[in-house]
C-alpha atoms as a PDB file:
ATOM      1  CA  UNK A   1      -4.566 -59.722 -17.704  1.00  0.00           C
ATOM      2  CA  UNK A   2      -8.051 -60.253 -18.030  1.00  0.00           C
ATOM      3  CA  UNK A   3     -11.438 -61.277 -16.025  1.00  0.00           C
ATOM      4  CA  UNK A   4     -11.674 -64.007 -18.125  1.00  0.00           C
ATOM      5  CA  UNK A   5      -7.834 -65.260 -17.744  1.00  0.00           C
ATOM      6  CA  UNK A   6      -8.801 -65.002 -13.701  1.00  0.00           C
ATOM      7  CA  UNK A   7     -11.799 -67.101 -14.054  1.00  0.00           C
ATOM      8  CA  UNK A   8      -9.920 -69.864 -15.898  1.00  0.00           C
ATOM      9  CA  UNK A   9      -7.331 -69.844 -13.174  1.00  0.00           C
ATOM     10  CA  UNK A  10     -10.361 -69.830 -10.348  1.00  0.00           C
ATOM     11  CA  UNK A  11     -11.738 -72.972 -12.943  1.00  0.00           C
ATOM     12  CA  UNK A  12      -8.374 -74.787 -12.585  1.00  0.00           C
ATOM     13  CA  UNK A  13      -7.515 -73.977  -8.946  1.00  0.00           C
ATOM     14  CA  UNK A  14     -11.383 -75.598  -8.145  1.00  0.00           C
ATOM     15  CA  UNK A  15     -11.019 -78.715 -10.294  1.00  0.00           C
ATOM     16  CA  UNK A  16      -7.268 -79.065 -10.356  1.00  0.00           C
ATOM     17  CA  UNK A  17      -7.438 -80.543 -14.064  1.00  0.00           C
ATOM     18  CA  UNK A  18      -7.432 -78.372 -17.219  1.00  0.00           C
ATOM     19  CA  UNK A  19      -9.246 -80.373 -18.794  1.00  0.00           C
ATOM     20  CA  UNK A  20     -12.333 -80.376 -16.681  1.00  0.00           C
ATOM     21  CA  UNK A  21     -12.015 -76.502 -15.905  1.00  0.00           C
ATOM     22  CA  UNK A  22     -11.822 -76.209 -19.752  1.00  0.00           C
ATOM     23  CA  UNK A  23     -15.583 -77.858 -20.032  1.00  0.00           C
ATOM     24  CA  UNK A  24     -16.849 -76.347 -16.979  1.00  0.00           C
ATOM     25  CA  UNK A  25     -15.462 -72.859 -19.129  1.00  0.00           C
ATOM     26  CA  UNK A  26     -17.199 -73.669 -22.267  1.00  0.00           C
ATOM     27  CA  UNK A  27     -13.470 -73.368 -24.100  1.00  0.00           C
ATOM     28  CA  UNK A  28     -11.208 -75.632 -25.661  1.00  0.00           C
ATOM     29  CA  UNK A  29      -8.351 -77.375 -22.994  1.00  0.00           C
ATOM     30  CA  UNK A  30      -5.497 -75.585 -24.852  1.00  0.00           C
ATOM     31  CA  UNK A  31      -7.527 -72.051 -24.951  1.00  0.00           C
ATOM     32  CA  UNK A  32      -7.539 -72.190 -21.456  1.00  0.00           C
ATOM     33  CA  UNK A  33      -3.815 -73.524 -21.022  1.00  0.00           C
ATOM     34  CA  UNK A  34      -2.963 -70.923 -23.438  1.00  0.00           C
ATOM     35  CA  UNK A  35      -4.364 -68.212 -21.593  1.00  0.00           C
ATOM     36  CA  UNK A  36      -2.816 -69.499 -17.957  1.00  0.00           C
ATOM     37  CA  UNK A  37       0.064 -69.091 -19.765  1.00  0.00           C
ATOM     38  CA  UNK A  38      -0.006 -65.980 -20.482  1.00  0.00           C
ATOM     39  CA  UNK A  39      -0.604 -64.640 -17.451  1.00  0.00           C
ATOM     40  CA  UNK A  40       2.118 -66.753 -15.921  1.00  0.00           C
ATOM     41  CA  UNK A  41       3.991 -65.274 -17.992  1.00  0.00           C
ATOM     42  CA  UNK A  42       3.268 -61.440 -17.876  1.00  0.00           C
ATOM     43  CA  UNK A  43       3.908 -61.748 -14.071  1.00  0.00           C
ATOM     44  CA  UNK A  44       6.654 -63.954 -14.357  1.00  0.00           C
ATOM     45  CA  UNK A  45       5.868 -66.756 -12.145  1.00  0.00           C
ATOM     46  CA  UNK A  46       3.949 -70.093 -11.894  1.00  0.00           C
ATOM     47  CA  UNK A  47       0.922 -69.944 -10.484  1.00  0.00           C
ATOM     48  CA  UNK A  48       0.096 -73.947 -10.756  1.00  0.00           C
ATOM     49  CA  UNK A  49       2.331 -76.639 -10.320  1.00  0.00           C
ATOM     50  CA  UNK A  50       1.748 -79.565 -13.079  1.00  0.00           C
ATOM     51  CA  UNK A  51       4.112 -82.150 -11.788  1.00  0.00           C
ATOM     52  CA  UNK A  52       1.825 -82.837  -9.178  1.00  0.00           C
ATOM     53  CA  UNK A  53      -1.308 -85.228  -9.837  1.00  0.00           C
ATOM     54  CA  UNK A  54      -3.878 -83.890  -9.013  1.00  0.00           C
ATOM     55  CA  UNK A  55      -2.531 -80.413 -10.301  1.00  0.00           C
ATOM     56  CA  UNK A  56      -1.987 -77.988  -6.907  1.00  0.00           C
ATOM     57  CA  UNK A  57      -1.687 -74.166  -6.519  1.00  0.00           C
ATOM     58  CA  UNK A  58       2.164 -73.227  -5.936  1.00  0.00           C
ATOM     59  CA  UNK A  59       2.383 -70.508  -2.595  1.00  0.00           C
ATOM     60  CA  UNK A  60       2.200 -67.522  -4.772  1.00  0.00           C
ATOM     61  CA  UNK A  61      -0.602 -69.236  -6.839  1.00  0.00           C
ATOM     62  CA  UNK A  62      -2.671 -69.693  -3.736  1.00  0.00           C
ATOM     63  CA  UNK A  63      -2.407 -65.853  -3.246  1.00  0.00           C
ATOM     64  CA  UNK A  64      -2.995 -65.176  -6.396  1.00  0.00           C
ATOM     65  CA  UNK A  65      -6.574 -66.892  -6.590  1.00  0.00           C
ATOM     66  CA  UNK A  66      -7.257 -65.312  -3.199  1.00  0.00           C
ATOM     67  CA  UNK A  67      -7.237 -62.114  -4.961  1.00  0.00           C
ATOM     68  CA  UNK A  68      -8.430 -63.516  -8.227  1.00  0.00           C
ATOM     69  CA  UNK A  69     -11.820 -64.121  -6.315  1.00  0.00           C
ATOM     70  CA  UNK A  70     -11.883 -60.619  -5.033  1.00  0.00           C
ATOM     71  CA  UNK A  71     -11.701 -59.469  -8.449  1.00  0.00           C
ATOM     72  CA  UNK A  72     -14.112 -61.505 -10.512  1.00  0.00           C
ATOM     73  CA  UNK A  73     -16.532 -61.024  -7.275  1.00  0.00           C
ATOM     74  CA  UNK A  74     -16.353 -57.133  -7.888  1.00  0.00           C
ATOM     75  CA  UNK A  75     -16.549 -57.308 -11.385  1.00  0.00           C
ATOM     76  CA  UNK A  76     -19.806 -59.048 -11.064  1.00  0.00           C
ATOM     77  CA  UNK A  77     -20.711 -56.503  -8.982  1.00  0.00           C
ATOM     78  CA  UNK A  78     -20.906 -53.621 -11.900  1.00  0.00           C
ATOM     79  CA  UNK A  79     -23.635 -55.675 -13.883  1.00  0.00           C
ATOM     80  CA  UNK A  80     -25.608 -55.965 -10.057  1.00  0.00           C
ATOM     81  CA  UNK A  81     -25.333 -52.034  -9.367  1.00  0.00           C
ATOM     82  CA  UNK A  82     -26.828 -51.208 -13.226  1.00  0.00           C
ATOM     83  CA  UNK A  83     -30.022 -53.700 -12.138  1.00  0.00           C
ATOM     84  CA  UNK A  84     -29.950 -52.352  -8.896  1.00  0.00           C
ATOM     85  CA  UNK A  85     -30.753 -48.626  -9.805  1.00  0.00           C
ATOM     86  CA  UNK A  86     -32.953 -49.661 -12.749  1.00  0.00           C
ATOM     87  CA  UNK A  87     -35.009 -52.134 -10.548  1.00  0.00           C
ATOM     88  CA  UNK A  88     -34.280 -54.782 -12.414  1.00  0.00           C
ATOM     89  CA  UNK A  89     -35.198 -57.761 -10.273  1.00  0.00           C
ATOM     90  CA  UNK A  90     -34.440 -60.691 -12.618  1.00  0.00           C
ATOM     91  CA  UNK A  91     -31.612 -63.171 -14.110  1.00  0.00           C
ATOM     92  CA  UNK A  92     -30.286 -66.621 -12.649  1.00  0.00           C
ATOM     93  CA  UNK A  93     -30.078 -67.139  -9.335  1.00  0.00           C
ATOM     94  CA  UNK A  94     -29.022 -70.411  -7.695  1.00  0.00           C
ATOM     95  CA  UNK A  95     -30.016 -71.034  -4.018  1.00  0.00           C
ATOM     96  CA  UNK A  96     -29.316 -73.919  -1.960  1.00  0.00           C
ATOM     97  CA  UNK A  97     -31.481 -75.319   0.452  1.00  0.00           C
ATOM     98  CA  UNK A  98     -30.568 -78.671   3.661  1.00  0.00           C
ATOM     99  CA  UNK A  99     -32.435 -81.163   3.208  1.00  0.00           C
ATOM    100  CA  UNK A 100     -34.418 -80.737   6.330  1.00  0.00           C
ATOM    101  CA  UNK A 101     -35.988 -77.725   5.257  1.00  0.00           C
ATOM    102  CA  UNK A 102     -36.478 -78.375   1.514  1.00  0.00           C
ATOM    103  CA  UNK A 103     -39.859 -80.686   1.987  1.00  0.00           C
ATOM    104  CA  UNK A 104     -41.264 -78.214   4.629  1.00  0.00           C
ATOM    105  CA  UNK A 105     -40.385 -74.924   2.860  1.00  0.00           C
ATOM    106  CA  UNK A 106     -39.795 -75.057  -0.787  1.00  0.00           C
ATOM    107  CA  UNK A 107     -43.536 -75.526  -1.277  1.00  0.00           C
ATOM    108  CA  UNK A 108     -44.975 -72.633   1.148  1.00  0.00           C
ATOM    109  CA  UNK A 109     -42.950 -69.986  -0.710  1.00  0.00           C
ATOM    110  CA  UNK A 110     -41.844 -70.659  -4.205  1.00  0.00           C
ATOM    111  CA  UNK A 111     -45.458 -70.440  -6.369  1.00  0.00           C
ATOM    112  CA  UNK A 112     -45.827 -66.927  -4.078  1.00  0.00           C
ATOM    113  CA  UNK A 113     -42.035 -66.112  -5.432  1.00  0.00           C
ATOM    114  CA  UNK A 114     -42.010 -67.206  -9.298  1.00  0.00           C
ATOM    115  CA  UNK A 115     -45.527 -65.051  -9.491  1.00  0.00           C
ATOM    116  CA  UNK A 116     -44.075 -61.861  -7.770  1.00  0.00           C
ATOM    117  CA  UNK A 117     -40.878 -61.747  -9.401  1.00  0.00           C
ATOM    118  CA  UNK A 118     -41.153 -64.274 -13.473  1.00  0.00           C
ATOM    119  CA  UNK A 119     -37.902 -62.941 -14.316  1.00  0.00           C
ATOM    120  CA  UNK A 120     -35.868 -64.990 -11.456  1.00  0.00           C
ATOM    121  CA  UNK A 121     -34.717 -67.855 -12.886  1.00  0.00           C
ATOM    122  CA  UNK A 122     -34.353 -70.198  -9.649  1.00  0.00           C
ATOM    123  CA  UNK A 123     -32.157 -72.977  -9.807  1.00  0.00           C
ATOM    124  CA  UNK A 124     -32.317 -74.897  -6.438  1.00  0.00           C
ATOM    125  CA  UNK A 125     -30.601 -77.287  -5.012  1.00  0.00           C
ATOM    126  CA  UNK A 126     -30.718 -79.331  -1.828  1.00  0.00           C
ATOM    127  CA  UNK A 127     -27.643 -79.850  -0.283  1.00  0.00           C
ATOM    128  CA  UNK A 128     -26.263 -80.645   3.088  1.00  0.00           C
ATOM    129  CA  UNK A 129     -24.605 -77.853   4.863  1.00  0.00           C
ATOM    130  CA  UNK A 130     -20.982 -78.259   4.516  1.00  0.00           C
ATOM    131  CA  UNK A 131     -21.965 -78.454   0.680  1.00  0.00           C
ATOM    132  CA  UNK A 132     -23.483 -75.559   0.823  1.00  0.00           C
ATOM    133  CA  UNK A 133     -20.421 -73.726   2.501  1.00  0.00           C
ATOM    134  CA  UNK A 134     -18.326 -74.585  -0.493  1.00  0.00           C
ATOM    135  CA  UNK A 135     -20.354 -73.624  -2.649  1.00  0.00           C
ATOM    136  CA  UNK A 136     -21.103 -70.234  -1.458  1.00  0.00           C
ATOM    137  CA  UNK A 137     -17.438 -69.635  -0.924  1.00  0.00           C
ATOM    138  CA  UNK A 138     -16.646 -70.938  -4.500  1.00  0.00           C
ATOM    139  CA  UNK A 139     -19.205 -68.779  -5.990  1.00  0.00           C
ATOM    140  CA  UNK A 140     -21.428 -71.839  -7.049  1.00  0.00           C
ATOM    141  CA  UNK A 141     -24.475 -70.613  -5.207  1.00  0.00           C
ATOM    142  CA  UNK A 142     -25.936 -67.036  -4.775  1.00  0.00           C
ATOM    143  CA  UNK A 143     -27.755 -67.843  -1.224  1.00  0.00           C
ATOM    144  CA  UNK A 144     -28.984 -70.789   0.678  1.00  0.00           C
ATOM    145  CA  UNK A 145     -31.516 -71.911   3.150  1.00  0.00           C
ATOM    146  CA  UNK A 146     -29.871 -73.610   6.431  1.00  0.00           C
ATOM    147  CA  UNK A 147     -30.144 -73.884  10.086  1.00  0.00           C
ATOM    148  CA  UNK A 148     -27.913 -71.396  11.708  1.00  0.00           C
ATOM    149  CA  UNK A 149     -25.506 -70.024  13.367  1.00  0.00           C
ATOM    150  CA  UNK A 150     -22.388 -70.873  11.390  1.00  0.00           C
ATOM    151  CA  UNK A 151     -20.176 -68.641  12.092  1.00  0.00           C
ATOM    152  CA  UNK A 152     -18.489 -68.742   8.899  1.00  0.00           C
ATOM    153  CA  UNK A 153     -16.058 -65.620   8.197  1.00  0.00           C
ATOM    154  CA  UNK A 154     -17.285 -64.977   4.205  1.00  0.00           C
ATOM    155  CA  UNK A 155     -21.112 -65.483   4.918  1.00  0.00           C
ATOM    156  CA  UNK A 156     -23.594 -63.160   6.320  1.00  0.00           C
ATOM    157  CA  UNK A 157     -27.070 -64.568   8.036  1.00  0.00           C
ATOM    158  CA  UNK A 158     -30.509 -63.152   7.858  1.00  0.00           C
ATOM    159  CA  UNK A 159     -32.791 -64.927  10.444  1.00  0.00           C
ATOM    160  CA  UNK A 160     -35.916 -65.871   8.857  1.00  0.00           C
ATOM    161  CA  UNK A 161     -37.278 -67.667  11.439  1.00  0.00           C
ATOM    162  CA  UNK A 162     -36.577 -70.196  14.773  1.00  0.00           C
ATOM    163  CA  UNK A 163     -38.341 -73.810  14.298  1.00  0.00           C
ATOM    164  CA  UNK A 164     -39.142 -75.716  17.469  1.00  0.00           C
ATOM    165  CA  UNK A 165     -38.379 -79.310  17.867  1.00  0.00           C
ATOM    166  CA  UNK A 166     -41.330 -81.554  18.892  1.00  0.00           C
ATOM    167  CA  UNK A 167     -41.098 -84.980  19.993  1.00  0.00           C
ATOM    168  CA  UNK A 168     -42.571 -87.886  18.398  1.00  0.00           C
ATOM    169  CA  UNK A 169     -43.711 -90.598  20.730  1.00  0.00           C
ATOM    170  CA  UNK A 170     -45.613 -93.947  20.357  1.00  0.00           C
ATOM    171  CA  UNK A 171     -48.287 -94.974  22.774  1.00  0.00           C
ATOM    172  CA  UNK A 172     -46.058 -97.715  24.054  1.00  0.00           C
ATOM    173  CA  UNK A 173     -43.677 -95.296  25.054  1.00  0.00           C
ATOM    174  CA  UNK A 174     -44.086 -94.010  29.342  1.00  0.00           C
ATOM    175  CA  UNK A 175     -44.120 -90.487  28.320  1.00  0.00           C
ATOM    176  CA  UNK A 176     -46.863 -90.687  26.131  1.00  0.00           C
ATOM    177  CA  UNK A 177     -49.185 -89.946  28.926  1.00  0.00           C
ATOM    178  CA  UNK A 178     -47.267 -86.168  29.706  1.00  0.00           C
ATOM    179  CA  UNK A 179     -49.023 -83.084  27.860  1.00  0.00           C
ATOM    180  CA  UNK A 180     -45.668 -81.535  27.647  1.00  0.00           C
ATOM    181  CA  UNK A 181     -42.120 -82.548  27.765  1.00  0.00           C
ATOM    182  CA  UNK A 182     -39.249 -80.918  29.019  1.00  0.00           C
ATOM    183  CA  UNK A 183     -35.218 -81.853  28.238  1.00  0.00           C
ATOM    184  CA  UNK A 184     -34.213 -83.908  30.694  1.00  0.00           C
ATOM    185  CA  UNK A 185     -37.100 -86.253  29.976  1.00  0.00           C
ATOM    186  CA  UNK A 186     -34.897 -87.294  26.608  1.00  0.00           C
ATOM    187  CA  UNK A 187     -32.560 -90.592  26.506  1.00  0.00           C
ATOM    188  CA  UNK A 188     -30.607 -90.457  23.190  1.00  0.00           C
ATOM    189  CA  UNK A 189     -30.189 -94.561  23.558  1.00  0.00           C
ATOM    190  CA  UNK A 190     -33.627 -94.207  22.593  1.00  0.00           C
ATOM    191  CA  UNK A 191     -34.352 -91.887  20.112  1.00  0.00           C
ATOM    192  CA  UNK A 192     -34.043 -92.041  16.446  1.00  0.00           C
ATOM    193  CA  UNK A 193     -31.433 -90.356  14.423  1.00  0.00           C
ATOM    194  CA  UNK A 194     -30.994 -88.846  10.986  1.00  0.00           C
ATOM    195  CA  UNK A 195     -28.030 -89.659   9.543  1.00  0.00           C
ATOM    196  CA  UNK A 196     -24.469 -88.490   9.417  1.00  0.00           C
ATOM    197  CA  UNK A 197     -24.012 -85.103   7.788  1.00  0.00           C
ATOM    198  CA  UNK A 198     -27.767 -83.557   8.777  1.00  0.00           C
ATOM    199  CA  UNK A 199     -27.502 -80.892  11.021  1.00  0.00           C
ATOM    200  CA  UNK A 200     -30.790 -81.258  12.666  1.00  0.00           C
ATOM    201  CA  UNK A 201     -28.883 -84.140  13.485  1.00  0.00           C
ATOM    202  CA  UNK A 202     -26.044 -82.920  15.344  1.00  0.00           C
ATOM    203  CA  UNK A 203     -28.841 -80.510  17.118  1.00  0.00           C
ATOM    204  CA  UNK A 204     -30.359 -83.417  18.849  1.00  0.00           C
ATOM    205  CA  UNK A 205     -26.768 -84.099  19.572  1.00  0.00           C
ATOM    206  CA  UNK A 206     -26.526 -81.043  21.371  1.00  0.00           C
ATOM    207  CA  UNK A 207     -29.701 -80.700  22.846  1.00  0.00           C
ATOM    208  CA  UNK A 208     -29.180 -84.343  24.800  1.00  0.00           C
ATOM    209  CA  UNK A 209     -25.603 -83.946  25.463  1.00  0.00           C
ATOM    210  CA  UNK A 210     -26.145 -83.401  29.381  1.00  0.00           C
ATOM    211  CA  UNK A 211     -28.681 -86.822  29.702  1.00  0.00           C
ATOM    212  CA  UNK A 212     -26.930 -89.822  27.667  1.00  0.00           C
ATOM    213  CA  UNK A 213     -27.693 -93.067  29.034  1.00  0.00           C
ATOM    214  CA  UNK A 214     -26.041 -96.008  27.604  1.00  0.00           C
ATOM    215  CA  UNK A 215     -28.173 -99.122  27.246  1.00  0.00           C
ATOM    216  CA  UNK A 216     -26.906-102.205  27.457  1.00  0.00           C
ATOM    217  CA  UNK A 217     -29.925-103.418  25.742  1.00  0.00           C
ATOM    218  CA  UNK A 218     -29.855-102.070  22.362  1.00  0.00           C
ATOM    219  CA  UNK A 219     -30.712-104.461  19.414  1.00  0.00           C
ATOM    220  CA  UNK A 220     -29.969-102.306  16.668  1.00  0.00           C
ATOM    221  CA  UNK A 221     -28.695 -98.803  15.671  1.00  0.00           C
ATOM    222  CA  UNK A 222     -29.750 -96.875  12.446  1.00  0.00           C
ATOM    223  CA  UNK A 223     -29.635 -93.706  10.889  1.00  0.00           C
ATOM    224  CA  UNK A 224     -32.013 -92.601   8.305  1.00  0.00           C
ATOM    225  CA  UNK A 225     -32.052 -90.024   5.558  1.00  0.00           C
ATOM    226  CA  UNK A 226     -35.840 -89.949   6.232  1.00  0.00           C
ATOM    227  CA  UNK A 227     -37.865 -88.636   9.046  1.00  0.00           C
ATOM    228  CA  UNK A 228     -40.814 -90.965   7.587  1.00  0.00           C
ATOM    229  CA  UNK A 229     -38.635 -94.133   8.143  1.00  0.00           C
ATOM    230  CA  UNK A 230     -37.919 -92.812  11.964  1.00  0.00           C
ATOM    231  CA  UNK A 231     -41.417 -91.989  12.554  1.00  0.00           C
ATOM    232  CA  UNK A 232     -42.723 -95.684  11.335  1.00  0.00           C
ATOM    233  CA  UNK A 233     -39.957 -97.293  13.466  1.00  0.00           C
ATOM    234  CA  UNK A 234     -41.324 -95.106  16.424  1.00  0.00           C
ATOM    235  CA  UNK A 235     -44.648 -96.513  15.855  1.00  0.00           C
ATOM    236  CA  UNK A 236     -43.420-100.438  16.079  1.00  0.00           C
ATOM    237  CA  UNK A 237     -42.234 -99.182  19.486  1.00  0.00           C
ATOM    238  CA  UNK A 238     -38.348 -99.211  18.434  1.00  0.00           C
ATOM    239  CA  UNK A 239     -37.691 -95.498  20.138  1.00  0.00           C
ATOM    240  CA  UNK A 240     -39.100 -91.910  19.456  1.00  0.00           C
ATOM    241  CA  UNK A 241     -37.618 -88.940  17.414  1.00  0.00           C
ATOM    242  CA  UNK A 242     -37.553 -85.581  17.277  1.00  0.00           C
ATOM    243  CA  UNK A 243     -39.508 -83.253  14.197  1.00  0.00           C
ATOM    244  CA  UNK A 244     -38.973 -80.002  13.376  1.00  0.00           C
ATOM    245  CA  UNK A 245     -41.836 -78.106  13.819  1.00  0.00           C
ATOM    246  CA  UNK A 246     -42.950 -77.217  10.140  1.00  0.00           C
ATOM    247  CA  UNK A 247     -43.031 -81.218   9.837  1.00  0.00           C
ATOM    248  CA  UNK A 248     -45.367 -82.085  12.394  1.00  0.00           C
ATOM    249  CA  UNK A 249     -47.917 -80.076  10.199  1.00  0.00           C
ATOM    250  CA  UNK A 250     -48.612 -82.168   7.406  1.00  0.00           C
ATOM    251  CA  UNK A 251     -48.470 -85.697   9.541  1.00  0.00           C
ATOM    252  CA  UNK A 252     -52.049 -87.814   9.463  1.00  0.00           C
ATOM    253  CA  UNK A 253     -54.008 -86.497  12.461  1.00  0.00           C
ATOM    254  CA  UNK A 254     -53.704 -89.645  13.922  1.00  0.00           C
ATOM    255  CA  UNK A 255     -49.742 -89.411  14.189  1.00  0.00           C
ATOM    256  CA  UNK A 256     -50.455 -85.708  15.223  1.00  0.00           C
ATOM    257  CA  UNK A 257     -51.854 -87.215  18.950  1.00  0.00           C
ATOM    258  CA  UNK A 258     -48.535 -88.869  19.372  1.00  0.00           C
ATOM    259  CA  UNK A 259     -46.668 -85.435  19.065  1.00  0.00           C
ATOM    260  CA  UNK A 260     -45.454 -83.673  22.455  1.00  0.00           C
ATOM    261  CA  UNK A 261     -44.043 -80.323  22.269  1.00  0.00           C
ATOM    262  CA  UNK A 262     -41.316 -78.812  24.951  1.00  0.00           C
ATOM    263  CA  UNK A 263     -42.381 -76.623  28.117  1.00  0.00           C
ATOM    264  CA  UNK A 264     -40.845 -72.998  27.703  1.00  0.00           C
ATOM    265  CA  UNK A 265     -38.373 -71.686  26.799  1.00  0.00           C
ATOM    266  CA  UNK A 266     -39.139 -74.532  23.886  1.00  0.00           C
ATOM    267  CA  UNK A 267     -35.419 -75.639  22.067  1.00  0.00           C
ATOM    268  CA  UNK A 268     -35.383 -74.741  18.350  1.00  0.00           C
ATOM    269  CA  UNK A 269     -33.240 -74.525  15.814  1.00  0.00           C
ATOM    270  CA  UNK A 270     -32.153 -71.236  14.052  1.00  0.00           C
ATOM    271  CA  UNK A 271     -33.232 -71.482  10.052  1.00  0.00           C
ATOM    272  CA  UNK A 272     -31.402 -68.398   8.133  1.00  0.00           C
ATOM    273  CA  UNK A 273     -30.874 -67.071   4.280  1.00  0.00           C
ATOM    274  CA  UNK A 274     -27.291 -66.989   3.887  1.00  0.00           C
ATOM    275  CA  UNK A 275     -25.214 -64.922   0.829  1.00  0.00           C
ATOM    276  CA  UNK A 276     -21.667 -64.570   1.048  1.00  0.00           C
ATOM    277  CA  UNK A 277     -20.577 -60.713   2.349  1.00  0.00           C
ATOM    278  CA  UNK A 278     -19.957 -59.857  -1.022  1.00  0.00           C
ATOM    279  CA  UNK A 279     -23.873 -59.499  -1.620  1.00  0.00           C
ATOM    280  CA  UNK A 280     -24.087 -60.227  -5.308  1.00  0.00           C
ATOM    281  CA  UNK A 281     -27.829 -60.073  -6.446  1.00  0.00           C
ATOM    282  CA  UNK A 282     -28.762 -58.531  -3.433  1.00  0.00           C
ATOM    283  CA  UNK A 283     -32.191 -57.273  -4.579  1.00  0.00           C
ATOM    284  CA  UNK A 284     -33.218 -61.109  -5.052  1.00  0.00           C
ATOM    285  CA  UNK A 285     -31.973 -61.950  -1.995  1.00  0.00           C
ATOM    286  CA  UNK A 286     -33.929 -59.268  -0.356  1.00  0.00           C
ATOM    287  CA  UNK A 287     -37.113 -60.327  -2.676  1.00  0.00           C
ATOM    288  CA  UNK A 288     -36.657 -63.816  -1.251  1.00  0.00           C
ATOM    289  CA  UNK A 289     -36.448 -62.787   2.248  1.00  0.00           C
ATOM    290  CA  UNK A 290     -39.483 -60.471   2.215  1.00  0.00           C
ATOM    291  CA  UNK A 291     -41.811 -63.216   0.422  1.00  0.00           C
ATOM    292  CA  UNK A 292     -40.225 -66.217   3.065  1.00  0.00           C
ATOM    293  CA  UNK A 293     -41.047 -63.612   6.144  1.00  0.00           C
ATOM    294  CA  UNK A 294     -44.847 -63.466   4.433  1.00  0.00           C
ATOM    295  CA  UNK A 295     -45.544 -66.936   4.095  1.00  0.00           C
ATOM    296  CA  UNK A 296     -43.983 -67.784   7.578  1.00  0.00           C
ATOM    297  CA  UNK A 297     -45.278 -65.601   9.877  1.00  0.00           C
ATOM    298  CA  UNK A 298     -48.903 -67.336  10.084  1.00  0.00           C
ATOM    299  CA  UNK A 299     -47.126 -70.769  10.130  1.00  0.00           C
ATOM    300  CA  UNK A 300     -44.774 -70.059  13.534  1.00  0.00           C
ATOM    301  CA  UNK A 301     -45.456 -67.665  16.299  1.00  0.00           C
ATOM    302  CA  UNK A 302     -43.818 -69.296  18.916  1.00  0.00           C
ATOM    303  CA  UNK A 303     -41.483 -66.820  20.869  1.00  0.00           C
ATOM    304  CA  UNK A 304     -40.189 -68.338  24.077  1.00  0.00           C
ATOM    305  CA  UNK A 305     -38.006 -70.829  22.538  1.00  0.00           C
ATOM    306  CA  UNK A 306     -34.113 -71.423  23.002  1.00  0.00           C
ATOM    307  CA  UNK A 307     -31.940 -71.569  20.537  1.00  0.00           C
ATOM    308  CA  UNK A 308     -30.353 -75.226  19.924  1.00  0.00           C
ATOM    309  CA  UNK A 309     -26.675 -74.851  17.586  1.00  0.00           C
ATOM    310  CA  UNK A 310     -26.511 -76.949  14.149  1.00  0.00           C
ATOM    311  CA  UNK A 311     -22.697 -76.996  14.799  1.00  0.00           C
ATOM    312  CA  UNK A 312     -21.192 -80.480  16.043  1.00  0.00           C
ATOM    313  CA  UNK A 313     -19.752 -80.418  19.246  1.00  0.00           C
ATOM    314  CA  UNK A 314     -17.659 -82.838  20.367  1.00  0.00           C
END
């Protein structure tokens, strides 16, 4: 068998059509069959089973990709080690970023990045953080950008840096008049949420899960995609919100006065590179790190904060 014969499996076991891994291949739908085939054959069992709809992995099949990832991973690796020890810091390199830290960011690093290092070819993509999972698992992304921990068995963390949360509150509101905020001061009846599938999301979540008080008097409920649609609904007096901290700085200075940040420890969330173990491309990943941790360290020096999890808990 071939690497090539265990990537069209890996294409197949992903998309669970021939057809589609054949295109995602570059190769002609009975190519790819053809080739299944013959590895089916030269170990004498059936590694998909095609009376199913959509097509599924049989048991041994299932173990068979396992190790088919291992392989094509390692294989990978030999063109990585020949860049490595010539210094070669180049080539595509696809990096996902949550969409809570894309806007903030993207912009304070990436012209530093493409200048330092022309021969990265970034593709980037912002993505929510279970997408981002799959992808680095299925070999679809080299590293990613997300709030951490994750404690996800394949993926190694590098902390970059921890982002407070501030609070956003209207004049109207009767803790607009306090310097400083702590907690226990937070109602989540009133404060605005991102929606469904954010994790700064399910940190608020965590962060008020001791002080819920449910209103009786609630009008409405929304969740937005957009912290700029939660900050004007905070200014018609319909709640407050919570920014990470990196947001706060490019608000009008006039929204800036309605900003209240936490008393010490202050909670924050966790924001980390992420690369599965295998560390493919390493020496971008490093280069990434390095230019990130430049670019950052005159933005946040906060160091009395507590660490708020990203992780849903019910």
């Amino acid at each position: 068998m071939t690497i090539t014969q265990l990537k069209y499996v890996l294409a197949v076991a992903e998309h669970k059509n021939f057809t589609l891994a054949a295109e995602k291949c570059f190769v002609t739908q009975p190519t790819l069959s053809m080739q299944i085939q013959k590895i089916e054959e030269e170990l004498s069992i059936q590694i998909f089973d095609r009376t199913k709809k959509p097509i599924q992995l049989t048991d041994i099949g299932q173990k068979i990709v396992n190790q088919a990832k291992n392989i094509v991973n390692e294989a990978d690796r030999i063109q990585d080690i020949v860049e490595q020890q010539k210094g070669f810091i180049g080539g595509e390199f696809r990096l996902g970023i949550i969409p809570t830290i894309m806007p903030t960011l993207l912009p304070m690093f990436l012209n530093n990045f493409i200048k330092k290092y022309p021969k990265v070819k970034l593709i980037i993509e912002e993505l929510n953080t279970d997408e981002i999972i799959t992808k680095l698992n299925n070999g679809h992304l080299d590293a990613a950008i997300a709030a951490t921990p994750l404690l996800e068995e394949k993926i190694k963390e590098i902390v970059l840096y921890f982002e407070p949360f501030v609070a956003y509150i209207p004049e109207s509101h009767h803790h607009f008049q306090k310097e400083e905020i702590e907690v226990s001061d937070l109602n989540l009846d009133e404060i605005l949420l991102l929606q469904d599938g954010h994790c700064f999301r399910d940190g608020i979540l965590n962060l008020c899960k001791n002080n819920t008080v449910k209103s009786e008097t609630n009008h409405f409920q929304i969740e937005s995609g957009s912290f700029e649609t939660l900050i004007k609904l905070a200014d018609e007096g319909l709640g407050t919100t919570l920014l990470p901290y990196l947001h706060t700085l490019d608000l009008k200075e006039t929204d800036k006065l309605k900003l209240r940040h936490f008393k010490e420890p202050k909670p924050a969330r966790e924001v980390s590179l992420i690369f599965p173990k295998s560390e493919l491309k390493i020496q971008i990943i490093e280069a990434l790190r390095s230019t990130i941790a430049g670019v950052i360290k005159g933005a946040i020096v906060f160091q009395n904060v507590q660490i708020i999890s990203s992780i849903h808990k019910k």
